[in-house]
Structures are given as C-alpha cells and as structure tokens.
Protein backbone atom coordinates (compact mmCIF):
# COMPACT_ATOMS: atom_id res chain seq x y z
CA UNK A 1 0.00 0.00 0.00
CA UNK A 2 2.72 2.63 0.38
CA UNK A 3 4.43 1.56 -2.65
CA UNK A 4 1.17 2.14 -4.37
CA UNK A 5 0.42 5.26 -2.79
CA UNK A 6 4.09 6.65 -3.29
CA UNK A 7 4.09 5.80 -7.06
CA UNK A 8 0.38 7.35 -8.04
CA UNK A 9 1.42 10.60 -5.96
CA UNK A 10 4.45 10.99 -7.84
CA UNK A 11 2.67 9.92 -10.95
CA UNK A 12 0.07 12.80 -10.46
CA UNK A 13 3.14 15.45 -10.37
CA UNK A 14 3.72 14.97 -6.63
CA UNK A 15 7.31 15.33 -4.72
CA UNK A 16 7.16 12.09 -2.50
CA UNK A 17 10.02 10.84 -0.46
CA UNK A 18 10.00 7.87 1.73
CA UNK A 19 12.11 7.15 4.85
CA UNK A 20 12.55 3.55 5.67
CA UNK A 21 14.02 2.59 9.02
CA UNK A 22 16.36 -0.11 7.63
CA UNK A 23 17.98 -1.20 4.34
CA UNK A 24 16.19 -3.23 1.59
CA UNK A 25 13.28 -5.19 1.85
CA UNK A 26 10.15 -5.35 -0.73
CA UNK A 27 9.13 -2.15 0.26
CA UNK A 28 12.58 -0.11 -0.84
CA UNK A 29 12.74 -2.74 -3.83
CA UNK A 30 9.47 -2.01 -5.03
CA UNK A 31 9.72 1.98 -4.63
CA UNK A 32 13.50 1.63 -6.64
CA UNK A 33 11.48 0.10 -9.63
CA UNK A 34 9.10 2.54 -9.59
CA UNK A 35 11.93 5.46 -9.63
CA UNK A 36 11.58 6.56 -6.06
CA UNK A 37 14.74 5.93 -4.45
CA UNK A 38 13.68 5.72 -0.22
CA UNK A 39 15.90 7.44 1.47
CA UNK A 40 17.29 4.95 5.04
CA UNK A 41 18.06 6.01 8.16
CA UNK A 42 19.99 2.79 9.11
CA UNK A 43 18.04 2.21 12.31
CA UNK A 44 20.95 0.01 14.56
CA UNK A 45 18.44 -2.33 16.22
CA UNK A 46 15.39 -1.96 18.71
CA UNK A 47 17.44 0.27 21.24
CA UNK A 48 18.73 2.47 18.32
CA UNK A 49 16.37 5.70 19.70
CA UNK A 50 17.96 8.65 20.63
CA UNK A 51 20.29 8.86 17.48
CA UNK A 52 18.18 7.48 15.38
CA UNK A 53 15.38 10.63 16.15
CA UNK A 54 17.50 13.26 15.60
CA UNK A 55 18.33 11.17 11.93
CA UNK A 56 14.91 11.39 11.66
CA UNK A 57 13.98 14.85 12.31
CA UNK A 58 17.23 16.46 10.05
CA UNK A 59 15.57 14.38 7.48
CA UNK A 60 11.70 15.76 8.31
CA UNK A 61 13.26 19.33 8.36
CA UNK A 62 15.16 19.06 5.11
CA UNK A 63 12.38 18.02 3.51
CA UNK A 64 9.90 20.78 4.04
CA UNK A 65 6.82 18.68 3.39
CA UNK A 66 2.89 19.59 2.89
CA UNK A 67 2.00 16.49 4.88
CA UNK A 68 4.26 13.49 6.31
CA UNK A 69 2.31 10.60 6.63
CA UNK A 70 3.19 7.47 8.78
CA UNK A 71 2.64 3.88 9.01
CA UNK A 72 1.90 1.79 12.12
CA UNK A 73 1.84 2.18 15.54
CA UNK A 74 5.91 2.76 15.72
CA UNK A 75 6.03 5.25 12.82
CA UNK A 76 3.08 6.73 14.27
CA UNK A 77 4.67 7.56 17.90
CA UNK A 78 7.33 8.81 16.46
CA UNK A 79 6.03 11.44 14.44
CA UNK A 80 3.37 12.34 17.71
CA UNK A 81 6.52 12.54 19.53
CA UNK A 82 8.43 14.47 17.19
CA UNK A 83 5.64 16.88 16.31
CA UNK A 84 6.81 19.69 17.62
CA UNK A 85 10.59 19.39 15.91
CA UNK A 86 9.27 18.18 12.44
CA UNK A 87 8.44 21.74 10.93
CA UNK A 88 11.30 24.65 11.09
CA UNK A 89 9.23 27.25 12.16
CA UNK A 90 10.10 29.59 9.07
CA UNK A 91 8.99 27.04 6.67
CA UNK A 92 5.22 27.27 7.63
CA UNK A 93 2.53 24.08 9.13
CA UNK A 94 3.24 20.44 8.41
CA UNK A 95 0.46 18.08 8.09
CA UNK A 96 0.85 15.30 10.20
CA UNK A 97 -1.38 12.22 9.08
CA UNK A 98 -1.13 8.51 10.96
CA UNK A 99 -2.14 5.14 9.26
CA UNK A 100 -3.82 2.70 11.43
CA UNK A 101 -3.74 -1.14 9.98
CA UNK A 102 -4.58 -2.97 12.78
CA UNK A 103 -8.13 -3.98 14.46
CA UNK A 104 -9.14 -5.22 17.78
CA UNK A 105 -5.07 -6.99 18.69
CA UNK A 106 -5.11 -9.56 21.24
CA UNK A 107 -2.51 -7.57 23.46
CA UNK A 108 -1.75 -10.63 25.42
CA UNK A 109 -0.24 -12.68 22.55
CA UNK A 110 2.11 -9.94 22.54
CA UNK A 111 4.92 -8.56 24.77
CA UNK A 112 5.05 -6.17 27.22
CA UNK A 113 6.42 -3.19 25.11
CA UNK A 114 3.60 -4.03 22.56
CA UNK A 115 0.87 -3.30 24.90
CA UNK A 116 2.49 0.02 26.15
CA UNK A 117 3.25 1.20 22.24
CA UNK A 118 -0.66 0.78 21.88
CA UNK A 119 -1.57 3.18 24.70
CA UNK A 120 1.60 5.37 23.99
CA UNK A 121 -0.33 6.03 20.38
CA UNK A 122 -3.28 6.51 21.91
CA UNK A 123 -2.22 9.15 23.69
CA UNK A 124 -0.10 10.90 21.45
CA UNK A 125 -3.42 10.75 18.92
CA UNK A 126 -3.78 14.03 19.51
CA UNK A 127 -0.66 15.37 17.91
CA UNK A 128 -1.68 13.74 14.28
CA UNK A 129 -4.18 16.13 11.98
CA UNK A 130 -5.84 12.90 10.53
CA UNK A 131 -6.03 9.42 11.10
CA UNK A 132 -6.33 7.29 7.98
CA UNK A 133 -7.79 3.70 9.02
CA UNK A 134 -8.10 1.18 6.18
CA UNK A 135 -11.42 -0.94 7.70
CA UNK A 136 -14.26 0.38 9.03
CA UNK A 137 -14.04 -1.73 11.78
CA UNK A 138 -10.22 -0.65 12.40
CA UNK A 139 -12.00 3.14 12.88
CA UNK A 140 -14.17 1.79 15.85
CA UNK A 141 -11.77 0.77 17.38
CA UNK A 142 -9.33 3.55 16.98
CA UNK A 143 -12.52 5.31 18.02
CA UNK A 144 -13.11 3.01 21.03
CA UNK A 145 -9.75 2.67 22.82
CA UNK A 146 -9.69 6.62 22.73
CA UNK A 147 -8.43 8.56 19.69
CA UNK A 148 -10.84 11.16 18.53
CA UNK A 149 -13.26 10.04 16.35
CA UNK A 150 -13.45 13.29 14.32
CA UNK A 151 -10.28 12.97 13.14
CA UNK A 152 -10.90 9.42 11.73
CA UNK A 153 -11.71 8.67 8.22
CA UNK A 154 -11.96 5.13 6.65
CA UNK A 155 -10.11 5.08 3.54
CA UNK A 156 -9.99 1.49 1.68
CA UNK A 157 -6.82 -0.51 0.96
CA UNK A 158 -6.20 0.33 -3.03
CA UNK A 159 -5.79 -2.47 -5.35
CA UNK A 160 -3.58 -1.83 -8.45
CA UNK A 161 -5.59 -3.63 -11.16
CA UNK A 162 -3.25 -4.17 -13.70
CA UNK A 163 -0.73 -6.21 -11.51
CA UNK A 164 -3.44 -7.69 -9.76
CA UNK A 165 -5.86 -9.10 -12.92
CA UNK A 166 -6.93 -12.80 -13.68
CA UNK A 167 -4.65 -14.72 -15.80
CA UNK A 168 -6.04 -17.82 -16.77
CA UNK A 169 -2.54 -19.58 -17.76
CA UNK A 170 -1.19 -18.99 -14.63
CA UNK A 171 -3.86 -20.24 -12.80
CA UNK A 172 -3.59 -23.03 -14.31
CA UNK A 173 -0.14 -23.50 -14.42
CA UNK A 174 -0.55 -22.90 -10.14
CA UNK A 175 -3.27 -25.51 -9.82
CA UNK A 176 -1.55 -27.63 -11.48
CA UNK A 177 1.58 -27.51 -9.88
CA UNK A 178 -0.40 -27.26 -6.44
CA UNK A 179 -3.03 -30.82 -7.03
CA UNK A 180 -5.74 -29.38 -7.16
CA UNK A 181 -8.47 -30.64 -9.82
CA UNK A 182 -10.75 -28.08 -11.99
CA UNK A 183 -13.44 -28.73 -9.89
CA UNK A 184 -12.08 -27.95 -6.69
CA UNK A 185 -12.67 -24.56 -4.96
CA UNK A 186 -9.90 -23.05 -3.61
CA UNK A 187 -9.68 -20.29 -0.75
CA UNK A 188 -6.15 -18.69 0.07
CA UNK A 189 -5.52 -16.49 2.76
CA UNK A 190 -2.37 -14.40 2.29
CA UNK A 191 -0.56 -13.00 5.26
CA UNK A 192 2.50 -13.33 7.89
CA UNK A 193 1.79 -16.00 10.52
CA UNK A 194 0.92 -13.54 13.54
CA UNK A 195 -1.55 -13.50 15.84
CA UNK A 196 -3.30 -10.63 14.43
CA UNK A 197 -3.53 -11.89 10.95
CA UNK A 198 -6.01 -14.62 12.44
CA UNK A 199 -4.86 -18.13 10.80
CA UNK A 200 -6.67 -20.20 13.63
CA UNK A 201 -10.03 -18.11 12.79
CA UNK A 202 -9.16 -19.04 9.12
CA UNK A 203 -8.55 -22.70 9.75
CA UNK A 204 -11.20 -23.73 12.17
CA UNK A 205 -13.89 -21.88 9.95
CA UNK A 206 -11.67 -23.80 6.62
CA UNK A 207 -12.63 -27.47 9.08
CA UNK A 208 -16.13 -26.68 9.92
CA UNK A 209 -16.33 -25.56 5.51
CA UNK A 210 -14.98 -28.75 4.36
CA UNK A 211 -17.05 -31.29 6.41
CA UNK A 212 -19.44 -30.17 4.38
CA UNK A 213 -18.09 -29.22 1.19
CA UNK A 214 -14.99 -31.89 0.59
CA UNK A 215 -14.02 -30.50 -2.89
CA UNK A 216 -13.11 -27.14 -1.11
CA UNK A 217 -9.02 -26.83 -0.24
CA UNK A 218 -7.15 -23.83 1.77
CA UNK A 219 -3.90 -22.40 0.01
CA UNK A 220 -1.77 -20.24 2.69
CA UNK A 221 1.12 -17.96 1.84
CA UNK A 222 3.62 -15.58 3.92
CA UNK A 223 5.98 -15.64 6.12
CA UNK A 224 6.09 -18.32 8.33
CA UNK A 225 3.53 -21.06 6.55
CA UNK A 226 6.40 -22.59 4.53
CA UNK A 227 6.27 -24.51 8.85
C-alpha cells in the first residue's frame, strides 16, 4: 500500500520521499522500480532511539513537506513525539497524518512493550491532523480505545488492477503444480503467521467448511507457513 500510494502521488506530479528505518526489503525494492529511491536512516536495532530521532527529524526538516504521513503504531509515535521538531518554524505548518492497519489486537499474545506502544499512540493521537484507518471496523476501534473520532476517516486498501488481474494460464499452471483438480474450490488467505492476521479463525472456519463441502481446499502464503 505505500508503494502504491508513493508511485500514483508521484505519478500525479507529486514530490514524495519515503524514509525507511532499515535497508532493503520489498518495500525499498518495489519503490526503486518505480523510480523513487527511499531514502534509510539505518536504524541500529530496537534500542537504536535517541540517534536514530535526531536522523529522523534532520531528514523531516530538510524536507519541508505539505503532509508526512506514517505507518503503524511505531512510525506513528514517532512522528506524535516528534511533532513539535518536524516543521522549522520559518517554513510554515506540516500536516501530520497517521495510518492505522490494525483492528481489535489480542494484546496478550504480545509482549510487554507491545501493549504500552498501543496506549503510547493513543495518547499521542492528539498530535496527528488525521487518522487514515483502512477498515471500518479498524476506525471503531481507533474510536473506542480513545483517539478522537473526528479525526478518523476510513479510507480502503487500493488495489492496483493491472498487476493484480486474472490470468487464466497462470492459474492453471498454479493448480496444477499445487493438485488441485478443476473442480475444486480453492480459498487462500495471504498473510504473515501472527496472531493478528487470524490463521486459527481461518482454519477452524476452513474445518467446519470442508465437512461439508470436501471439494473445497485452503492455500496459505507468507511468512512463516512454509512450517
């Protein structure tokens, strides 16, 4: 979704720049091939903070952005924290906007620092001039643990339609490859394995499906299924 986002803005005659925490990944490869080169701030590990916020702001500052947008709850705290260092104050107002991606989290699959990151961003909600969420039910719940709900707005995950169309050979050639017969349905679920992305939802409603419908099969992909 940034990638996309990042692309079409520049596309439409937009300056974008993207700062990624660390080198690489599908994010920075994706954004090379598009011609937007991200720029890293070589983030040295979880405890990297102090010198890795002043990288940060220098790079916020040279920029002299409309609007800096952030990603997640980390990105997000950072830029509520940083607020008031972001904009030089001859440059004029910086937009600050926060993406929320996540719904309802079981806190207690997670650690310790997890659960005080989601009440830190609560908190600092304040500090961001709009809060994109991407599901409906993600903005109740932003809504619910706290963050004001006129700032909210529910904007869709965008699908780029031209990588993303049916090709009929390839599906083929995948079913093929995968065993499974013409007339067989098949339902995929695509994501990390994580607690929040849900997999024992997915596979207990998959075994209650095919008890009664044997000719359905489950395809997962991500990180962590290969196990």
């Amino acid at each position: 979704q940034l990638s996309l986002l990042a692309r079409t803005l520049a596309e439409r005659g937009h300056t974008v720049q993207v700062l990624t925490f660390y080198p690489g990944g599908v994010v920075s490869d994706e954004l090379t091939r598009s011609g937007i080169s991200p720029q890293c701030l070589n983030k040295n590990g979880r405890w990297d903070v102090f010198g890795f916020a002043w990288r940060l702001v220098k790079a916020l500052r040279a920029q002299r952005s409309d609007a800096v947008y952030s990603f997640l709850t980390t990105s997000n705290i950072l830029t509520g924290l940083l607020r008031p260092f972001i904009t030089p104050p001859s440059t004029g107002y910086t937009k600050v906007v926060w993406g929320i991606r996540a719904t309802n989290l079981a806190l207690s699959h997670y650690t310790m620092l997890d659960r005080v990151s989601e009440r830190l961003e609560v908190w600092l909600s304040g500090q961001a001039d709009a809060i994109v969420c991407n599901a409906k039910q993600g903005l109740d719940d932003a809504a619910g643990r706290g963050m004001a709900r006129a700032k909210l707005v529910h904007i869709p995950n965008a699908v780029d339609t031209e990588r993303f169309a049916p090709n009929a050979e390839k599906r083929a050639a995948a079913r093929k490859a995968w065993g499974i017969g013409e007339d067989e349905c098949v339902i995929g679920m695509a994501a990390r394995v994580d607690p929040m992305k849900g997999h024992d939802i997915f596979l207990g409603a998959f075994h209650r499906l095919r008890a009664q419908h044997p000719h359905v099969r489950a395809v997962l992909a991500g990180r962590g299924t290969q196990d």
